[in-house]
C-alpha atoms as a PDB file:
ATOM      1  CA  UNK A   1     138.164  52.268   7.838  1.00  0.00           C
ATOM      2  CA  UNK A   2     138.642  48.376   9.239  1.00  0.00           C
ATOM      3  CA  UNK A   3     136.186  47.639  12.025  1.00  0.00           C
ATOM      4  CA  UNK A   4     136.872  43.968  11.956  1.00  0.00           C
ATOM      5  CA  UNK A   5     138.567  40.969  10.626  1.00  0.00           C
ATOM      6  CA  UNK A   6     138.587  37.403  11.108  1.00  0.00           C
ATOM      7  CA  UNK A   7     141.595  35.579  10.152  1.00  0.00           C
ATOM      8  CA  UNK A   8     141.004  31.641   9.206  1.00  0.00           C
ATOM      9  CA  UNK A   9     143.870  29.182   7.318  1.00  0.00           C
ATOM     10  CA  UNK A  10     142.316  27.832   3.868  1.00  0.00           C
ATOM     11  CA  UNK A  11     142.454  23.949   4.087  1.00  0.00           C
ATOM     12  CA  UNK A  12     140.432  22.278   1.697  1.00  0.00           C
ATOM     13  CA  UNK A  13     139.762  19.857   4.220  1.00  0.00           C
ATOM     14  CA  UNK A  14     137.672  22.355   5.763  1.00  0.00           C
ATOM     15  CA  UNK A  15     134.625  21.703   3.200  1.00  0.00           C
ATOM     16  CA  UNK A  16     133.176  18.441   5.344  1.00  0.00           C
ATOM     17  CA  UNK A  17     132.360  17.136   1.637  1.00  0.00           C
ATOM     18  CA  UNK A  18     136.187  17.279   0.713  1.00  0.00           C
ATOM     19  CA  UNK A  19     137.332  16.184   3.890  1.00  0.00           C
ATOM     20  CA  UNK A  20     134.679  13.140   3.747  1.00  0.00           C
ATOM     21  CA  UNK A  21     135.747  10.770   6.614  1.00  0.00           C
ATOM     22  CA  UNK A  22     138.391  12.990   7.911  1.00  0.00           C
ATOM     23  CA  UNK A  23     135.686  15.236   8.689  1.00  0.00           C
ATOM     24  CA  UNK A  24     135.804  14.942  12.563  1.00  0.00           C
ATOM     25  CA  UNK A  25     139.577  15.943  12.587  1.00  0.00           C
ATOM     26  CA  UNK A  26     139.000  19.207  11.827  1.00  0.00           C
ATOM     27  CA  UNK A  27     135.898  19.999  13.781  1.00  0.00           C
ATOM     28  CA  UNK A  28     137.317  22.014  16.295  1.00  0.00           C
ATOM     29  CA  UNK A  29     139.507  24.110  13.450  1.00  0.00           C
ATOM     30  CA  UNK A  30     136.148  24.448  11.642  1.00  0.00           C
ATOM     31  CA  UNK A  31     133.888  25.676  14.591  1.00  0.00           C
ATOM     32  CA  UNK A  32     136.409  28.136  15.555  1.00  0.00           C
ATOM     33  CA  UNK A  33     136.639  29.406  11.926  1.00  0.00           C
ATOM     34  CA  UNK A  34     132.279  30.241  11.772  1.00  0.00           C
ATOM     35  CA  UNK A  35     132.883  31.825  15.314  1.00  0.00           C
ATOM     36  CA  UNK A  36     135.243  34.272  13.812  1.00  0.00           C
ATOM     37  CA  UNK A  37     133.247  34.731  10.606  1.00  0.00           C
ATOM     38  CA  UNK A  38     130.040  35.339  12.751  1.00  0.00           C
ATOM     39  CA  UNK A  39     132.188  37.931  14.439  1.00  0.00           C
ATOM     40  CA  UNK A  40     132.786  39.801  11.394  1.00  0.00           C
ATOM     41  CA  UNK A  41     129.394  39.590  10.141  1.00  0.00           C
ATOM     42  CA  UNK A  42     128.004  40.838  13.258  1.00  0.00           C
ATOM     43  CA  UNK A  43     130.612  44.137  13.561  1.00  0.00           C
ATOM     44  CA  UNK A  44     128.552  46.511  11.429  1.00  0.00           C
ATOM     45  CA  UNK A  45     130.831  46.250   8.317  1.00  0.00           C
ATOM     46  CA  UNK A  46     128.766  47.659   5.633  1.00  0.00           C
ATOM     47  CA  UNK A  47     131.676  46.166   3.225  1.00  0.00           C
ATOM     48  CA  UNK A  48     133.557  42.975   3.239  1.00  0.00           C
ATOM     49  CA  UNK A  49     136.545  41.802   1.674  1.00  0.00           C
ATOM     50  CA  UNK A  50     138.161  38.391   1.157  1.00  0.00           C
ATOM     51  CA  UNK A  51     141.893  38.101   1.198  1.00  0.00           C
ATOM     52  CA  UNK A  52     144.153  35.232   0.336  1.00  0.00           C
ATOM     53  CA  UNK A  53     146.841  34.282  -1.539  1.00  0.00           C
ATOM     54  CA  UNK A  54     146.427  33.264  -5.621  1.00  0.00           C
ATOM     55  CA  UNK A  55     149.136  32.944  -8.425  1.00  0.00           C
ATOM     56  CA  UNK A  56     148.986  36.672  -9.581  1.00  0.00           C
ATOM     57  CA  UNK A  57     147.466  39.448  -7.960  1.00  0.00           C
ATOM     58  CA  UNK A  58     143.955  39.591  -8.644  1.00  0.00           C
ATOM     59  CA  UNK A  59     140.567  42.103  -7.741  1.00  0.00           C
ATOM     60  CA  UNK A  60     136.839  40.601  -8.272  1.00  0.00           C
ATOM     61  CA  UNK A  61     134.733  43.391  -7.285  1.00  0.00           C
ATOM     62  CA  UNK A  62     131.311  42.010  -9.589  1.00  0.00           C
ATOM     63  CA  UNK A  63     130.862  38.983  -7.477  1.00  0.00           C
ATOM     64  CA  UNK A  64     133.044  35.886  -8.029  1.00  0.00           C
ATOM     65  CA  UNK A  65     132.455  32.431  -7.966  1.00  0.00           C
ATOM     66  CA  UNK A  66     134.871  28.891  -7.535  1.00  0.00           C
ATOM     67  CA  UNK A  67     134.334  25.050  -6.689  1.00  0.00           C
ATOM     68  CA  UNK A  68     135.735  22.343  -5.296  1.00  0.00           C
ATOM     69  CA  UNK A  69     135.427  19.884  -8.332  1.00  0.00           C
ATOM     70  CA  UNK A  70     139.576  19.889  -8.298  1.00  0.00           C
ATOM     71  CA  UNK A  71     139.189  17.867  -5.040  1.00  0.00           C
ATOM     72  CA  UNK A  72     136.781  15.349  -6.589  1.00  0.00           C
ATOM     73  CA  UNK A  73     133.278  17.028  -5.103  1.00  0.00           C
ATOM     74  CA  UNK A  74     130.743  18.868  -6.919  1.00  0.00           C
ATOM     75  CA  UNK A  75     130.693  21.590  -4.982  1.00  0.00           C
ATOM     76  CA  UNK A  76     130.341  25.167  -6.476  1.00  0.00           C
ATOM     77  CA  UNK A  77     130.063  28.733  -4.180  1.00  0.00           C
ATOM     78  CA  UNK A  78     130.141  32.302  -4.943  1.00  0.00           C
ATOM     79  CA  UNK A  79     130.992  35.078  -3.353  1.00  0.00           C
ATOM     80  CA  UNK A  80     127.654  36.873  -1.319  1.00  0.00           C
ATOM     81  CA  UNK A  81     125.619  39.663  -3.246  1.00  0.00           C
ATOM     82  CA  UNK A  82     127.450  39.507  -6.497  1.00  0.00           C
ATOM     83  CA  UNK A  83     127.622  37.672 -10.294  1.00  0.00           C
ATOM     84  CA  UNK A  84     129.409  34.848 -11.104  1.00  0.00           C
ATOM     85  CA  UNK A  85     131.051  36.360 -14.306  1.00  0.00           C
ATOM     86  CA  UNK A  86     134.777  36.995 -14.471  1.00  0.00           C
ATOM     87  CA  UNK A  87     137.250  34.383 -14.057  1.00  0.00           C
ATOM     88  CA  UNK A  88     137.141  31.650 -11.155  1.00  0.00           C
ATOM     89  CA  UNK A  89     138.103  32.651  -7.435  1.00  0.00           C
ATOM     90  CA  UNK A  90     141.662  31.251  -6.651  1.00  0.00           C
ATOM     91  CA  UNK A  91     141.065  28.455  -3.686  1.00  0.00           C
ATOM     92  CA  UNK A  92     142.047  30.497  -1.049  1.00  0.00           C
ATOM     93  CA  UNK A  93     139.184  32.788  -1.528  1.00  0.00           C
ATOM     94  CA  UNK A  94     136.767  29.929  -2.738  1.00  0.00           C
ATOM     95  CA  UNK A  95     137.168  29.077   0.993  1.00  0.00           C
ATOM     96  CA  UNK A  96     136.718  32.114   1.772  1.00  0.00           C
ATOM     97  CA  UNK A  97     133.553  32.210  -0.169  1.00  0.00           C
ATOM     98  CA  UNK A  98     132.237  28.744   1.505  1.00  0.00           C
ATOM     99  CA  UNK A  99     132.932  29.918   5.053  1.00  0.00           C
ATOM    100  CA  UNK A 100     130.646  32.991   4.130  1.00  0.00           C
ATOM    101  CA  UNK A 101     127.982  31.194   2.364  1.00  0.00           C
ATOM    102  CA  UNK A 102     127.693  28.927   5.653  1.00  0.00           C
ATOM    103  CA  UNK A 103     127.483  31.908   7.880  1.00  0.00           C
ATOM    104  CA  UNK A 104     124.400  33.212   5.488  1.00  0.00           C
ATOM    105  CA  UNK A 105     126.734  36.377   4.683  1.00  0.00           C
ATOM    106  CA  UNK A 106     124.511  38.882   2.325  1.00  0.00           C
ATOM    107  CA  UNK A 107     126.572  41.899   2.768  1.00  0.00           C
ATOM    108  CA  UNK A 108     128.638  43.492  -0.738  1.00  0.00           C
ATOM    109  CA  UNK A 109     132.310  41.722  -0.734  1.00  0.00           C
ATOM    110  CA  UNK A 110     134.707  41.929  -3.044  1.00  0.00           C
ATOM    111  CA  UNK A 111     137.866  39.277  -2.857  1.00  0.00           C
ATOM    112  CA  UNK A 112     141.766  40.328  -3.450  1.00  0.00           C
ATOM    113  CA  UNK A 113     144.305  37.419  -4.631  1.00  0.00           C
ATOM    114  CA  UNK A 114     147.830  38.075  -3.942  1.00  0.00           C
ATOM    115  CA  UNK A 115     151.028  36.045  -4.830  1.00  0.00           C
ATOM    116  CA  UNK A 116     152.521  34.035  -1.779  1.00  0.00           C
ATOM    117  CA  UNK A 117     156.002  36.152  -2.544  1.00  0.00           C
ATOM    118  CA  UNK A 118     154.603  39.843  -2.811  1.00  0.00           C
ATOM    119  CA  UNK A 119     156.998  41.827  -0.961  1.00  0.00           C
ATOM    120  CA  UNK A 120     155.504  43.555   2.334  1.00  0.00           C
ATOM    121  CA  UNK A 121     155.879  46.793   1.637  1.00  0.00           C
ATOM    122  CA  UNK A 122     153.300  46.195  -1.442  1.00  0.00           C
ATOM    123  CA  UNK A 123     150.771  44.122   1.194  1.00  0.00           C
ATOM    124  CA  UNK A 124     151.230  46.913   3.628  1.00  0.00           C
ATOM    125  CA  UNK A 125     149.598  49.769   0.998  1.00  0.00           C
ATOM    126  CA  UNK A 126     147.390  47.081  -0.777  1.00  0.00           C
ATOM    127  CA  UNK A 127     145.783  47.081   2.830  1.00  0.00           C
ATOM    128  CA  UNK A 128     145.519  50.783   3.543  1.00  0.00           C
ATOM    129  CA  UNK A 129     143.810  50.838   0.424  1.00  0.00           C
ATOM    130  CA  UNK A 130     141.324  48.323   1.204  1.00  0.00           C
ATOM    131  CA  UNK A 131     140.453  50.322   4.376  1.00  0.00           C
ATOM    132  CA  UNK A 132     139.555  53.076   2.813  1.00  0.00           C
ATOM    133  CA  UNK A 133     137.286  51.349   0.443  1.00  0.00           C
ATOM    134  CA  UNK A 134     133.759  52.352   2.872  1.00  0.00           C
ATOM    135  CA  UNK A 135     133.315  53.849   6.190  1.00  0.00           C
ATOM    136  CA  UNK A 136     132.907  50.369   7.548  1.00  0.00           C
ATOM    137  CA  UNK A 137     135.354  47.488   5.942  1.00  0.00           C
ATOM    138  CA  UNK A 138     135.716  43.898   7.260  1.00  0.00           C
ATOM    139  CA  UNK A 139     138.475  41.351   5.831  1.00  0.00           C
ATOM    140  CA  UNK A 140     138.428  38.246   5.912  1.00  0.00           C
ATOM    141  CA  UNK A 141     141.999  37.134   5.843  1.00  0.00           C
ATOM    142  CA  UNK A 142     142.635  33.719   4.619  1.00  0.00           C
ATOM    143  CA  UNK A 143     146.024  31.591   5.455  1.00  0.00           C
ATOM    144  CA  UNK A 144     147.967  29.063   6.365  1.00  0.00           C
ATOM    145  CA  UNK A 145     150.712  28.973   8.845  1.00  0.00           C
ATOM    146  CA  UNK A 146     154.020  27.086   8.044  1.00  0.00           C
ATOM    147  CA  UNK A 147     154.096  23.126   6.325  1.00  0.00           C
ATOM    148  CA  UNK A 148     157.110  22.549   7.626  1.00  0.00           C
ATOM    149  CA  UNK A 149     156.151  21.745  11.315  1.00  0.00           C
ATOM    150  CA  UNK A 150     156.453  17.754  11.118  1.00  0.00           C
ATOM    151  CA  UNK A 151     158.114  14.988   9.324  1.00  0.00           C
ATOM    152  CA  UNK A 152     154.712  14.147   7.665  1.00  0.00           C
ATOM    153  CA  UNK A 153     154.627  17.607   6.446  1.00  0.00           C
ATOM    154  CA  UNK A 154     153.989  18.681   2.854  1.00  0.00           C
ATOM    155  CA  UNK A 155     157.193  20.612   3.864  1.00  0.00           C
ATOM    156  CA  UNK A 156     158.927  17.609   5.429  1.00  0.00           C
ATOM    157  CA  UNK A 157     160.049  18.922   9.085  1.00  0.00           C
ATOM    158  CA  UNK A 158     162.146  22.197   9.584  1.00  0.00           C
ATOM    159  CA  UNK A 159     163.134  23.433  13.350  1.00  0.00           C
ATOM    160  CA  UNK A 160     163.063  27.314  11.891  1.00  0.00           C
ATOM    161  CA  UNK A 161     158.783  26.121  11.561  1.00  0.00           C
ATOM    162  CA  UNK A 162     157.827  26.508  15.225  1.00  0.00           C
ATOM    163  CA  UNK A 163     159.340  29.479  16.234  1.00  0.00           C
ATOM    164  CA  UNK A 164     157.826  30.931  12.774  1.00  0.00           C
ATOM    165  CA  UNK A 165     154.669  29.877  14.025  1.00  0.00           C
ATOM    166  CA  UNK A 166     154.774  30.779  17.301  1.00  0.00           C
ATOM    167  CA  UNK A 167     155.506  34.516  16.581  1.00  0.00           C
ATOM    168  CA  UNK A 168     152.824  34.688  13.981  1.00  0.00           C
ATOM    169  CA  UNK A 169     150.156  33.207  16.413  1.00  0.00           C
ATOM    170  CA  UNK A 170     151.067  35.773  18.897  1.00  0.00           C
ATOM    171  CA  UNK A 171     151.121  38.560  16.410  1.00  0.00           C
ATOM    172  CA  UNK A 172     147.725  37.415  14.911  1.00  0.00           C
ATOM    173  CA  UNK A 173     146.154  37.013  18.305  1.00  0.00           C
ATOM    174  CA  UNK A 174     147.701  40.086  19.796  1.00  0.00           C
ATOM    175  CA  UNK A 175     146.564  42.356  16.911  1.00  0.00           C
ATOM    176  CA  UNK A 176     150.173  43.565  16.446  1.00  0.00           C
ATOM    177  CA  UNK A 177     150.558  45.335  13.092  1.00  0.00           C
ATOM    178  CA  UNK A 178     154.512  45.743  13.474  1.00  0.00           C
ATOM    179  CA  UNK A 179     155.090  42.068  14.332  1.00  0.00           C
ATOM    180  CA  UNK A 180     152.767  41.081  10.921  1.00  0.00           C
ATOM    181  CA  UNK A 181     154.634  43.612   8.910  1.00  0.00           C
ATOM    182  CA  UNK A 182     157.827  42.272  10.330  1.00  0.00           C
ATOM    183  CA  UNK A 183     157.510  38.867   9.269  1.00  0.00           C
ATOM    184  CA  UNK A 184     160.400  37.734   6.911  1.00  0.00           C
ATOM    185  CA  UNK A 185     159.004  36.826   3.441  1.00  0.00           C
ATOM    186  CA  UNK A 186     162.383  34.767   2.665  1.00  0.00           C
ATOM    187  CA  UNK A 187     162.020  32.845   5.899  1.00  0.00           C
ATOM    188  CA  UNK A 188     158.019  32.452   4.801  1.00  0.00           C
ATOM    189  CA  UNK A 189     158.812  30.788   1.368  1.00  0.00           C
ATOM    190  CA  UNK A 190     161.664  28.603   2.794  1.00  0.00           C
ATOM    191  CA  UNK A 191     158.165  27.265   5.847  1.00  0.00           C
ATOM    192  CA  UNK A 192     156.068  27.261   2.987  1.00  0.00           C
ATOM    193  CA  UNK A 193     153.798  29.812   5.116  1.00  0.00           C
ATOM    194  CA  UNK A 194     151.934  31.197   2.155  1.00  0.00           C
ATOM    195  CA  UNK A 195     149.652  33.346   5.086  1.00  0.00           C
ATOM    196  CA  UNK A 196     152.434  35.879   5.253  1.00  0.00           C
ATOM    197  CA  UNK A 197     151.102  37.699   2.135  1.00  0.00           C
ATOM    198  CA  UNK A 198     147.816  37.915   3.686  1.00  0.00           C
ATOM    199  CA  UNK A 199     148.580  38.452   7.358  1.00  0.00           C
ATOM    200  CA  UNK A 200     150.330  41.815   5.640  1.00  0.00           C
ATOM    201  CA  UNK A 201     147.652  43.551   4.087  1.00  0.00           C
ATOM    202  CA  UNK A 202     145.892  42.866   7.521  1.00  0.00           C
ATOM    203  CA  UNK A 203     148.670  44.616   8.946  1.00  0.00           C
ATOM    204  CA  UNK A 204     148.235  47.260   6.957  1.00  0.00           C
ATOM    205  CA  UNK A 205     144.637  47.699   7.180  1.00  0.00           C
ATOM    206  CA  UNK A 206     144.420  47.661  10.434  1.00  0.00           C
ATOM    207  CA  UNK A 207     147.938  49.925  11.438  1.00  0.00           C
ATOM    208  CA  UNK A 208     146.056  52.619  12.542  1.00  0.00           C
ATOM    209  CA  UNK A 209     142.426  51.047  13.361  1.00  0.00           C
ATOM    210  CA  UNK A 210     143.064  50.290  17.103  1.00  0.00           C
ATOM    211  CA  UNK A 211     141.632  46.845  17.085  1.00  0.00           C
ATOM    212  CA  UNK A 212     142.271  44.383  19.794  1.00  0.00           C
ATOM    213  CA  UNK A 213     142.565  40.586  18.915  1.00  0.00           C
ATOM    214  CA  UNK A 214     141.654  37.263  20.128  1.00  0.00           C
ATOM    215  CA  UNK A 215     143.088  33.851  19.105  1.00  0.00           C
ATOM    216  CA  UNK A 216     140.654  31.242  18.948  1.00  0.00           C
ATOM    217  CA  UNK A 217     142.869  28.567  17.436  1.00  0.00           C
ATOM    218  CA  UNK A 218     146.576  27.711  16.760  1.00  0.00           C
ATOM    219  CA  UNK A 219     147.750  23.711  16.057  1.00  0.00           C
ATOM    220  CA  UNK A 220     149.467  22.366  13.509  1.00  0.00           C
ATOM    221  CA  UNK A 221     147.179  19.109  12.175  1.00  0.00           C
ATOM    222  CA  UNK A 222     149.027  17.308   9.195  1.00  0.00           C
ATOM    223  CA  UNK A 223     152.109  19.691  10.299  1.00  0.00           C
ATOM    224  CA  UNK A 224     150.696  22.532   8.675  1.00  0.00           C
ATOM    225  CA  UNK A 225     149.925  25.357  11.150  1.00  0.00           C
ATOM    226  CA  UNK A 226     146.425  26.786  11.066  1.00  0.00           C
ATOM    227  CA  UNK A 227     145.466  29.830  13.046  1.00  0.00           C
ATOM    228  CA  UNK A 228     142.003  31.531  13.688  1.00  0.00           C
ATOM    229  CA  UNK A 229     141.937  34.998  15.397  1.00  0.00           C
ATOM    230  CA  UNK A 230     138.985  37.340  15.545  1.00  0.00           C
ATOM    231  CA  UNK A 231     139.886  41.282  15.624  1.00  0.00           C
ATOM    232  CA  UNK A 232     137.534  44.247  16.242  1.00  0.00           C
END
């Protein structure tokens, strides 16, 4: 059954060693991200697992490990109480993986990659089944709003990204399953809002888990939108 989650976007930038002078920008995004992963941590989970988008659809259930050496830092993480065998995590989760490592996470976790354009009914199940992995599960839900929201955008700017935004944020920090599983995946791919996938099997974990939620962050820096929300 999920007793928590703590959803965070998956920057890069949110490593201060990738971000290097940019660092301060994102200080409030960061602080608000290890609020929600203490959160998580301190729910009584007895299980937690990292979600976030990847090319293919992908289970590491042994441990997992990634790095940041794509971005020019040699910086390497793993996921908490397991191996490193297997094949790298995808970047979403190796953020994943850094924001636990920084909040001294030891509990088992597995991570879950899922393509940006899996259809919802697939996220909905893939999430049921992750609840019913323990007693106790916890996700952490990694993703990243639309990138469409400004003219400096990696999306360049789109007037469909706000509104987009806006009903995720309120979704996300409402804890409203049928608003998350309502969320168009056309509209999603055309904002570049790869958290859709994610935000989905949260949906579905949670659907009949009665968790309130909280949302601790919602801007759009570099006209990507960026959301934090703690549930439990």
């Amino acid at each position: 059954m999920l007793v928590a989650a703590a959803v965070c976007p998956c920057p890069p930038m949110l490593v201060p060693e990738v971000a290097a002078g940019a660092a301060p920008e994102l200080e409030v995004l960061r602080t608000a991200c290890a609020e929600a992963v203490r959160e998580l941590l301190d729910s009584g989970a007895e299980l937690l697992v990292v979600v976030g988008t990847g090319p293919r659809a992908q289970v590491w259930t042994e441990g997992g490990a990634g790095s940041f050496h794509r971005y020019g830092v040699d910086l390497a993480v793993r996921l908490p109480s397991g191996g490193v065998d297997g094949p790298p995590l995808a970047p979403s989760l190796t953020l994943g993986a850094w924001l636990l490592t920084e909040a001294g996470a030891a509990l088992p976790t597995h991570a879950c990659a899922v393509p940006a354009d899996a259809p919802p009914t697939r996220m909905l199940s893939l999430g049921k089944g992750l609840a019913d992995l323990a007693d106790r599960v916890g996700l952490l839900v990694l993703g990243d709003g639309s990138a469409c929201r400004s003219v400096k955008a990696p999306g360049y700017l789109d007037e469909r990204a706000e509104g987009f935004d806006a009903d995720a944020a309120r979704a996300l920090g409402a804890a409203d399953t049928e608003a998350l599983a309502a969320l168009d995946p056309k509209l999603a791919a055309e904002l570049l809002a790869d958290g859709r996938a994610p935000w989905q099997v949260l949906a579905g974990a949670a659907e009949d888990a009665g968790l309130g939620g909280r949302l601790r962050y919602a801007e759009a820096p570099y006209g990507v939108g960026y959301f934090v929300a703690s549930w439990c």
